[in-house]
PDB file of N, CA and C in Angstrom:
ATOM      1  N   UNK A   1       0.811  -1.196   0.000  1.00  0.00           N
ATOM      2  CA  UNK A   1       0.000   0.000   0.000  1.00  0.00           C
ATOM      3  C   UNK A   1       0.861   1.269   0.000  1.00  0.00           C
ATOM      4  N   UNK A   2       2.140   1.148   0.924  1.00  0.00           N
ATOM      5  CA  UNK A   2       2.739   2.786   0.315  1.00  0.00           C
ATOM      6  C   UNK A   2       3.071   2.561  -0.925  1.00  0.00           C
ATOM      7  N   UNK A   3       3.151   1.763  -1.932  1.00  0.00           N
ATOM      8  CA  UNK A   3       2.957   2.133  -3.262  1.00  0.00           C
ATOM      9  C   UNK A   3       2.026   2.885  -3.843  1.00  0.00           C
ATOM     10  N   UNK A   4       0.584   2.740  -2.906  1.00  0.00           N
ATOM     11  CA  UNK A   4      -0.082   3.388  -3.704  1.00  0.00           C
ATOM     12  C   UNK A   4      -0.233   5.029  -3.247  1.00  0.00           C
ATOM     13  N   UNK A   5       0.165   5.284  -2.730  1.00  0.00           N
ATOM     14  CA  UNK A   5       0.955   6.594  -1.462  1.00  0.00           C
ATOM     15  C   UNK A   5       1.759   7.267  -2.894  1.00  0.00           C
ATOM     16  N   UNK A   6       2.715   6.689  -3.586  1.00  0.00           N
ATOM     17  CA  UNK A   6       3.722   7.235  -4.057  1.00  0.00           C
ATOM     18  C   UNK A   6       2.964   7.184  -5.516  1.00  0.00           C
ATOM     19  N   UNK A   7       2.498   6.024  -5.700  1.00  0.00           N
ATOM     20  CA  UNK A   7       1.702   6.996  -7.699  1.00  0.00           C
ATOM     21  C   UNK A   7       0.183   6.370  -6.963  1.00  0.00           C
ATOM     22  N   UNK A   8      -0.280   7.252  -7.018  1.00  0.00           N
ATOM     23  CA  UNK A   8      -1.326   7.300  -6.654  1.00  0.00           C
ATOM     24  C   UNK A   8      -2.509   6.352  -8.370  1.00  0.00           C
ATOM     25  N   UNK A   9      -2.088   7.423  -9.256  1.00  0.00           N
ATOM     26  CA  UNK A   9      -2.756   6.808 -10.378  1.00  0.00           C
ATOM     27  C   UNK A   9      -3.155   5.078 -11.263  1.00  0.00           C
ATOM     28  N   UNK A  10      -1.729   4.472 -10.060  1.00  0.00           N
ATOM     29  CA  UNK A  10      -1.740   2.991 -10.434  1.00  0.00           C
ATOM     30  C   UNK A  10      -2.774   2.429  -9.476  1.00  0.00           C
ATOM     31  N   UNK A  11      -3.596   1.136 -10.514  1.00  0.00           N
ATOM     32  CA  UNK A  11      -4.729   0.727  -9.813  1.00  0.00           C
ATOM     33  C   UNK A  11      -4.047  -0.215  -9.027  1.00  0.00           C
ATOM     34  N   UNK A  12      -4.888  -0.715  -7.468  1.00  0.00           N
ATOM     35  CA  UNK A  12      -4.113  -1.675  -6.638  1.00  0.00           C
ATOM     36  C   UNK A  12      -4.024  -2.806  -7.233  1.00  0.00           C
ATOM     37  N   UNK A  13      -4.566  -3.194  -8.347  1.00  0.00           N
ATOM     38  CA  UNK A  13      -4.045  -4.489  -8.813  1.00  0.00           C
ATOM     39  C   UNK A  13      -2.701  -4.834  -9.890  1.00  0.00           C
ATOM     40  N   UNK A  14      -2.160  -3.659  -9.644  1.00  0.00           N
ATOM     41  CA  UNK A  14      -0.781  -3.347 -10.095  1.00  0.00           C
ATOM     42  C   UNK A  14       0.270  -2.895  -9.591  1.00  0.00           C
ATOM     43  N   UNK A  15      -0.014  -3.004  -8.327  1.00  0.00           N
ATOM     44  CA  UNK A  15       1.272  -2.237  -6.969  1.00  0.00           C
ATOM     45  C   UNK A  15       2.135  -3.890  -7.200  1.00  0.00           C
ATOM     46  N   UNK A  16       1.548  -5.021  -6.900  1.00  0.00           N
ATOM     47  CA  UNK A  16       2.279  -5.711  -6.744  1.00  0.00           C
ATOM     48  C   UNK A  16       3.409  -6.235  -8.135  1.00  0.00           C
ATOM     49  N   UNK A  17       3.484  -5.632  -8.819  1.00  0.00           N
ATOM     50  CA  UNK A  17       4.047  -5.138 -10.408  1.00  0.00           C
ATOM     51  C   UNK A  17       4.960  -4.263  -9.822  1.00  0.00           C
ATOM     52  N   UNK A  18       4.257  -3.078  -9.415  1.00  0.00           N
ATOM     53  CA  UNK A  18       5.255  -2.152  -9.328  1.00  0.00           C
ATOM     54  C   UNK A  18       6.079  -2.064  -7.802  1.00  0.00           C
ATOM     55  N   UNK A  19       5.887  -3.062  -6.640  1.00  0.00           N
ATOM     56  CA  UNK A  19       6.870  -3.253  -5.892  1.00  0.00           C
ATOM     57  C   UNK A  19       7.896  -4.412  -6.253  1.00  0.00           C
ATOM     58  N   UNK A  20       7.499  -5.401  -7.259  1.00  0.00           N
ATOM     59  CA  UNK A  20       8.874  -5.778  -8.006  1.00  0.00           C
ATOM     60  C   UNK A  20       9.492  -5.395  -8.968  1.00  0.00           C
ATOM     61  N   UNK A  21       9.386  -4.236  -9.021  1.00  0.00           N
ATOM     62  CA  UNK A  21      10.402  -3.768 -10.254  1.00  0.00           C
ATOM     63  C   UNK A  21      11.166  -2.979  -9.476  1.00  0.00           C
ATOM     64  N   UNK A  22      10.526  -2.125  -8.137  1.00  0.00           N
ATOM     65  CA  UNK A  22      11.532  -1.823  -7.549  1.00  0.00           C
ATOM     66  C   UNK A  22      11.669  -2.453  -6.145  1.00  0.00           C
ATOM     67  N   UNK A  23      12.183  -3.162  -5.413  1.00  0.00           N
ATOM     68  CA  UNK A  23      12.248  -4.208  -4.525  1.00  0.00           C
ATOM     69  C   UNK A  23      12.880  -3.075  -3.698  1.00  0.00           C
ATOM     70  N   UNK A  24      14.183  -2.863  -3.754  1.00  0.00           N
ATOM     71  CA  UNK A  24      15.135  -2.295  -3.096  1.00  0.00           C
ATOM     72  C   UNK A  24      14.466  -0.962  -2.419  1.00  0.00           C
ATOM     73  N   UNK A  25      13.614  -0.691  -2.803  1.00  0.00           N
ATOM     74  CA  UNK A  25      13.189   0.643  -2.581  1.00  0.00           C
ATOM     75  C   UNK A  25      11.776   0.555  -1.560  1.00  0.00           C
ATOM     76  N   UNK A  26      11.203  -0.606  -2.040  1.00  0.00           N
ATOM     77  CA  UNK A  26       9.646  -0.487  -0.954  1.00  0.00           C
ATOM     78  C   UNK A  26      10.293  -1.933  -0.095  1.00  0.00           C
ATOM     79  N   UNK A  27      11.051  -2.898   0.186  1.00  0.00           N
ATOM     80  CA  UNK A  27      10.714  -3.549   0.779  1.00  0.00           C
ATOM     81  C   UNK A  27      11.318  -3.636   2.288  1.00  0.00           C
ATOM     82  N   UNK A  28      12.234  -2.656   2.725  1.00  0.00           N
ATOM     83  CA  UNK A  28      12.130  -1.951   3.814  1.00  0.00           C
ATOM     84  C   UNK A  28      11.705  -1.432   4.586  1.00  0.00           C
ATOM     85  N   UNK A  29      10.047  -0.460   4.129  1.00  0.00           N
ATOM     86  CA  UNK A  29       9.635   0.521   4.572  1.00  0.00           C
ATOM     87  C   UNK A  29       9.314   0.126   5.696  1.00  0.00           C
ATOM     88  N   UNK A  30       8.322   0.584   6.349  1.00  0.00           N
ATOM     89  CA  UNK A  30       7.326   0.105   7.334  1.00  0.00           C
ATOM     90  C   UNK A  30       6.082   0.165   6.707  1.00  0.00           C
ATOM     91  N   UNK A  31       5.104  -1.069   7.062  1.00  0.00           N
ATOM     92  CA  UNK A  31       3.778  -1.201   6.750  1.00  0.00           C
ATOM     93  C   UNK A  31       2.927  -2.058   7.608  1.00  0.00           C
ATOM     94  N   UNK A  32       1.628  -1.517   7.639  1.00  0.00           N
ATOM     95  CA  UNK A  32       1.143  -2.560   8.562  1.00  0.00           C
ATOM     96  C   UNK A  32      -0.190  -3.526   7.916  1.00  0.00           C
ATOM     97  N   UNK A  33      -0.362  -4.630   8.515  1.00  0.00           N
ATOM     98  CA  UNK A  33      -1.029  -6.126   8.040  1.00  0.00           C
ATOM     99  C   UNK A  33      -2.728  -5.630   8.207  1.00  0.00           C
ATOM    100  N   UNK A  34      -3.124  -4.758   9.077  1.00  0.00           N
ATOM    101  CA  UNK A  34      -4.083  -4.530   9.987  1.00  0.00           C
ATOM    102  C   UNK A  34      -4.998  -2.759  10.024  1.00  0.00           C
ATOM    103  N   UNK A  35      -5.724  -2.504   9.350  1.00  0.00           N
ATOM    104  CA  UNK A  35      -5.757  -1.239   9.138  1.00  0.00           C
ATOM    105  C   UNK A  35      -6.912  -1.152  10.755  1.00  0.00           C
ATOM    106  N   UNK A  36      -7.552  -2.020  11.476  1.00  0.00           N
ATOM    107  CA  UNK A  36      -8.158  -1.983  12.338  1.00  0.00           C
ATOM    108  C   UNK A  36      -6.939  -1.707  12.975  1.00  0.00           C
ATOM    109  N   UNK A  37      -5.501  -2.570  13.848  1.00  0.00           N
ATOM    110  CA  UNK A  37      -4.703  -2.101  14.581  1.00  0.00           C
ATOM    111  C   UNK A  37      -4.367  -0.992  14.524  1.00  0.00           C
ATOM    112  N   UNK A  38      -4.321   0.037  13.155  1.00  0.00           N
ATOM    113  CA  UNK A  38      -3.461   1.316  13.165  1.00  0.00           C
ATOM    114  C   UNK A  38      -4.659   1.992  13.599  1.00  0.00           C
ATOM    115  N   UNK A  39      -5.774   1.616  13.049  1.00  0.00           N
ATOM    116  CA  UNK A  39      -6.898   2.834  13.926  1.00  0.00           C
ATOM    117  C   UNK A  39      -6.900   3.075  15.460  1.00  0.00           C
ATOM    118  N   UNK A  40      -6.649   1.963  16.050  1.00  0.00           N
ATOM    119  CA  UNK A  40      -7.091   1.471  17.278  1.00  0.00           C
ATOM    120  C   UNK A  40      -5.674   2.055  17.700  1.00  0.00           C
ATOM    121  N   UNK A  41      -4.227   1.628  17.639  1.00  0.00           N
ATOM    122  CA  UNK A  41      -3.173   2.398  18.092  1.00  0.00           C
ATOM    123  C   UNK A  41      -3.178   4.006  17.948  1.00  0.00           C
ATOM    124  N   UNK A  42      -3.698   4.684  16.817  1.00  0.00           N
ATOM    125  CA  UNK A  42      -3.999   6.043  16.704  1.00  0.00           C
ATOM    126  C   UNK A  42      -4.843   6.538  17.604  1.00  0.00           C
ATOM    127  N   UNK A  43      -5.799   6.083  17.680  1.00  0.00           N
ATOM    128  CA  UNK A  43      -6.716   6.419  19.527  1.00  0.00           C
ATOM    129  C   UNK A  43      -6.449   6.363  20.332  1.00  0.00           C
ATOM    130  N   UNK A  44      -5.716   5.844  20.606  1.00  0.00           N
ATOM    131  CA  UNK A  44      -5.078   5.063  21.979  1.00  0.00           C
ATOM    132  C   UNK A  44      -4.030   5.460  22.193  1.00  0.00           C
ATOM    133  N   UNK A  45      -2.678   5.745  21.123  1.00  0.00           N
ATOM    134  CA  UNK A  45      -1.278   5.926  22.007  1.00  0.00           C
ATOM    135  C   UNK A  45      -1.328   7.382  22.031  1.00  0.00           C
ATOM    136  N   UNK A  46      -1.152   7.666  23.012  1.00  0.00           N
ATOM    137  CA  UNK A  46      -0.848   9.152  23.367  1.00  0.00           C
ATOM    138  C   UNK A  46       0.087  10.066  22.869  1.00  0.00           C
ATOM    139  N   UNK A  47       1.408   9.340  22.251  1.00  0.00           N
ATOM    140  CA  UNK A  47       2.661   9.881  21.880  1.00  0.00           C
ATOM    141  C   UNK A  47       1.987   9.465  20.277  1.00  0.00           C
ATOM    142  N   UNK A  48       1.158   9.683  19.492  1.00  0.00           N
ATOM    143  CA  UNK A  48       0.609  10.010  18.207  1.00  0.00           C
ATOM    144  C   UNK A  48       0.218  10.848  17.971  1.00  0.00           C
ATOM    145  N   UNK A  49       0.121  11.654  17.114  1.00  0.00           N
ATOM    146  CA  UNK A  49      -0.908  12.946  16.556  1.00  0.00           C
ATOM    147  C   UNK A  49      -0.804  12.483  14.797  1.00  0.00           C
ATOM    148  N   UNK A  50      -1.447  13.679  14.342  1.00  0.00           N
ATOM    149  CA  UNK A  50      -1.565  13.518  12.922  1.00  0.00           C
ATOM    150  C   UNK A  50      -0.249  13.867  12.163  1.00  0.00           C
ATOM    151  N   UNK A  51       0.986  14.610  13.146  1.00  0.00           N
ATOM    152  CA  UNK A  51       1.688  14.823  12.319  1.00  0.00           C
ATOM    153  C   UNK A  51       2.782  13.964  12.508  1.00  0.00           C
ATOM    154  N   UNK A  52       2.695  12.984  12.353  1.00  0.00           N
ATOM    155  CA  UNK A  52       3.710  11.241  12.915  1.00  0.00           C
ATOM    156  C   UNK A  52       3.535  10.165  11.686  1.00  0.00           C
ATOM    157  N   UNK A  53       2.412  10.724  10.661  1.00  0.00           N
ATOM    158  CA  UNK A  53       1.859   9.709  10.091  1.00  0.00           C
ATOM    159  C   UNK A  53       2.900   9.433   8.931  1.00  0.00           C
ATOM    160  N   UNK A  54       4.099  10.523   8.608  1.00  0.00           N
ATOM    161  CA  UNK A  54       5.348  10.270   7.753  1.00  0.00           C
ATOM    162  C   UNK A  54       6.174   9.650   8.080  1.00  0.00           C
ATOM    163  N   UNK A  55       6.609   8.641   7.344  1.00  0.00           N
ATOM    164  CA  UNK A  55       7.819   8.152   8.082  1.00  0.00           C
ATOM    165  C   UNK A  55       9.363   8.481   7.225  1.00  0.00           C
ATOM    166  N   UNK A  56       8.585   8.256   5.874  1.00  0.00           N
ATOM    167  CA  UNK A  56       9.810   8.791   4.776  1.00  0.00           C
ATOM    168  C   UNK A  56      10.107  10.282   4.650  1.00  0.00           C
ATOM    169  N   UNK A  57      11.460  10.563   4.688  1.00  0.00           N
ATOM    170  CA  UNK A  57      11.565  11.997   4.223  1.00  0.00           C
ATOM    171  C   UNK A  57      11.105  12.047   2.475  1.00  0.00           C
ATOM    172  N   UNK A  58      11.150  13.944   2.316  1.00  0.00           N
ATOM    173  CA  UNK A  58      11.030  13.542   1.198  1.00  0.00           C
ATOM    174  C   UNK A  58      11.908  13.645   0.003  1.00  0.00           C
ATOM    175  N   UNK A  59      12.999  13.504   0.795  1.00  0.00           N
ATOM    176  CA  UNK A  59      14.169  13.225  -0.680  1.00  0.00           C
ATOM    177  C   UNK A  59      14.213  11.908  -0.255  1.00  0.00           C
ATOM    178  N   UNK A  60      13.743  10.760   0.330  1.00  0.00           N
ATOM    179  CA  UNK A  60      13.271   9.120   0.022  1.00  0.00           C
ATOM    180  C   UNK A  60      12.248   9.521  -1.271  1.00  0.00           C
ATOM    181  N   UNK A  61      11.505   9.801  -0.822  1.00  0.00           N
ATOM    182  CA  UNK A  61      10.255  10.387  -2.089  1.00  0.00           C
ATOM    183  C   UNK A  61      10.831  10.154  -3.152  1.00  0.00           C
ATOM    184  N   UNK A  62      11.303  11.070  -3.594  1.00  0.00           N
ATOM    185  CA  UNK A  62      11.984  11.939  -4.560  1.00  0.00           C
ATOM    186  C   UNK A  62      12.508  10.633  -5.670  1.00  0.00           C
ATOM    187  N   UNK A  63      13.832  10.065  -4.443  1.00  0.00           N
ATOM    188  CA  UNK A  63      14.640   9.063  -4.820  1.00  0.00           C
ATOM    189  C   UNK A  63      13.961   7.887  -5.601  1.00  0.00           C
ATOM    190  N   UNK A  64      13.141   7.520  -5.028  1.00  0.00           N
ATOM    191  CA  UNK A  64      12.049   6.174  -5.388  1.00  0.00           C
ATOM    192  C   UNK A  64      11.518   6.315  -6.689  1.00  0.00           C
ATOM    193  N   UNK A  65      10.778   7.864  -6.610  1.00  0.00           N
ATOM    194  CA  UNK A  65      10.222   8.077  -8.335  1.00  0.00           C
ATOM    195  C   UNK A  65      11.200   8.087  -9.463  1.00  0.00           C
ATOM    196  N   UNK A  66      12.616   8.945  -8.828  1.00  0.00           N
ATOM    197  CA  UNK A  66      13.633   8.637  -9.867  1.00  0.00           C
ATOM    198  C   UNK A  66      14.295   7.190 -10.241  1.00  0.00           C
ATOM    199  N   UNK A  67      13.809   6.451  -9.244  1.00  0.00           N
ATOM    200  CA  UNK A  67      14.434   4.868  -9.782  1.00  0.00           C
ATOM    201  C   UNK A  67      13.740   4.515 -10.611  1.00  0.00           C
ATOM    202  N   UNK A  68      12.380   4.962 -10.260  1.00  0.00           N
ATOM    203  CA  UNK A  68      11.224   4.294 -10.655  1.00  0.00           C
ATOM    204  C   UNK A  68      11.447   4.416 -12.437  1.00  0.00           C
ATOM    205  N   UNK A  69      11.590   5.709 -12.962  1.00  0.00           N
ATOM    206  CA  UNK A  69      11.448   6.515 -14.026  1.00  0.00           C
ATOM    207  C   UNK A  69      12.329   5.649 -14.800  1.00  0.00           C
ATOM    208  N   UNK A  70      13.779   5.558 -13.869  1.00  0.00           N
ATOM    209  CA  UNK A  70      14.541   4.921 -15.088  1.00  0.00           C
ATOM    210  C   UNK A  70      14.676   3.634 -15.418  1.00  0.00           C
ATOM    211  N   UNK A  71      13.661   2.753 -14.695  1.00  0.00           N
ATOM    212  CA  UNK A  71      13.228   1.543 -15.096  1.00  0.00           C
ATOM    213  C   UNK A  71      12.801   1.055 -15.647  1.00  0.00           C
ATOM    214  N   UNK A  72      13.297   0.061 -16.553  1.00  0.00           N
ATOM    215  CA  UNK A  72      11.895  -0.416 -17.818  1.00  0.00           C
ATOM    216  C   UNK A  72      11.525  -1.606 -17.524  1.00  0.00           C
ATOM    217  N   UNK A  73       9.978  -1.510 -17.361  1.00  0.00           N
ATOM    218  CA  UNK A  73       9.185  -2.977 -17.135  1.00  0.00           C
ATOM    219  C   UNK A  73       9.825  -4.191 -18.222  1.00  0.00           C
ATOM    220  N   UNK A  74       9.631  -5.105 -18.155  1.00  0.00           N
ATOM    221  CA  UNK A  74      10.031  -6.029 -18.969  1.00  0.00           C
ATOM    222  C   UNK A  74       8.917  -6.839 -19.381  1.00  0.00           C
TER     223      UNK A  74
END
């Protein structure tokens, strides 16, 4: 799903396309299994607010689309 964060325009039945073409780049991130847990931790932990919800800077950003660009699907 942060694939679909970063091109928004690709349908979800093509993220998993476009996290193997670039591996190196999304399979580090952080993500979670559970969109009920992140609701439920967002209510609940005290040391959260709305502005926590980034984890990448954005020259990661940046970097990712430029790999992305110079990649050719096969």
């Amino acid at each position: 799903h942060n694939e679909h964060h970063d091109f928004m325009q690709i349908p979800g039945s093509k993220l998993p396309a476009l996290r193997k073409l670039i591996p190196e780049y999304y399979a580090d991130l952080t993500h979670h299994h559970s969109w009920t847990w992140v609701l439920l931790e967002f209510i609940f932990r005290k040391d959260l607010s709305l502005s926590d919800r980034i984890v990448r800077s954005r020259a990661d950003f940046n970097l990712g689309r430029k790999r992305l660009r110079g990649s050719k699907a096969g």
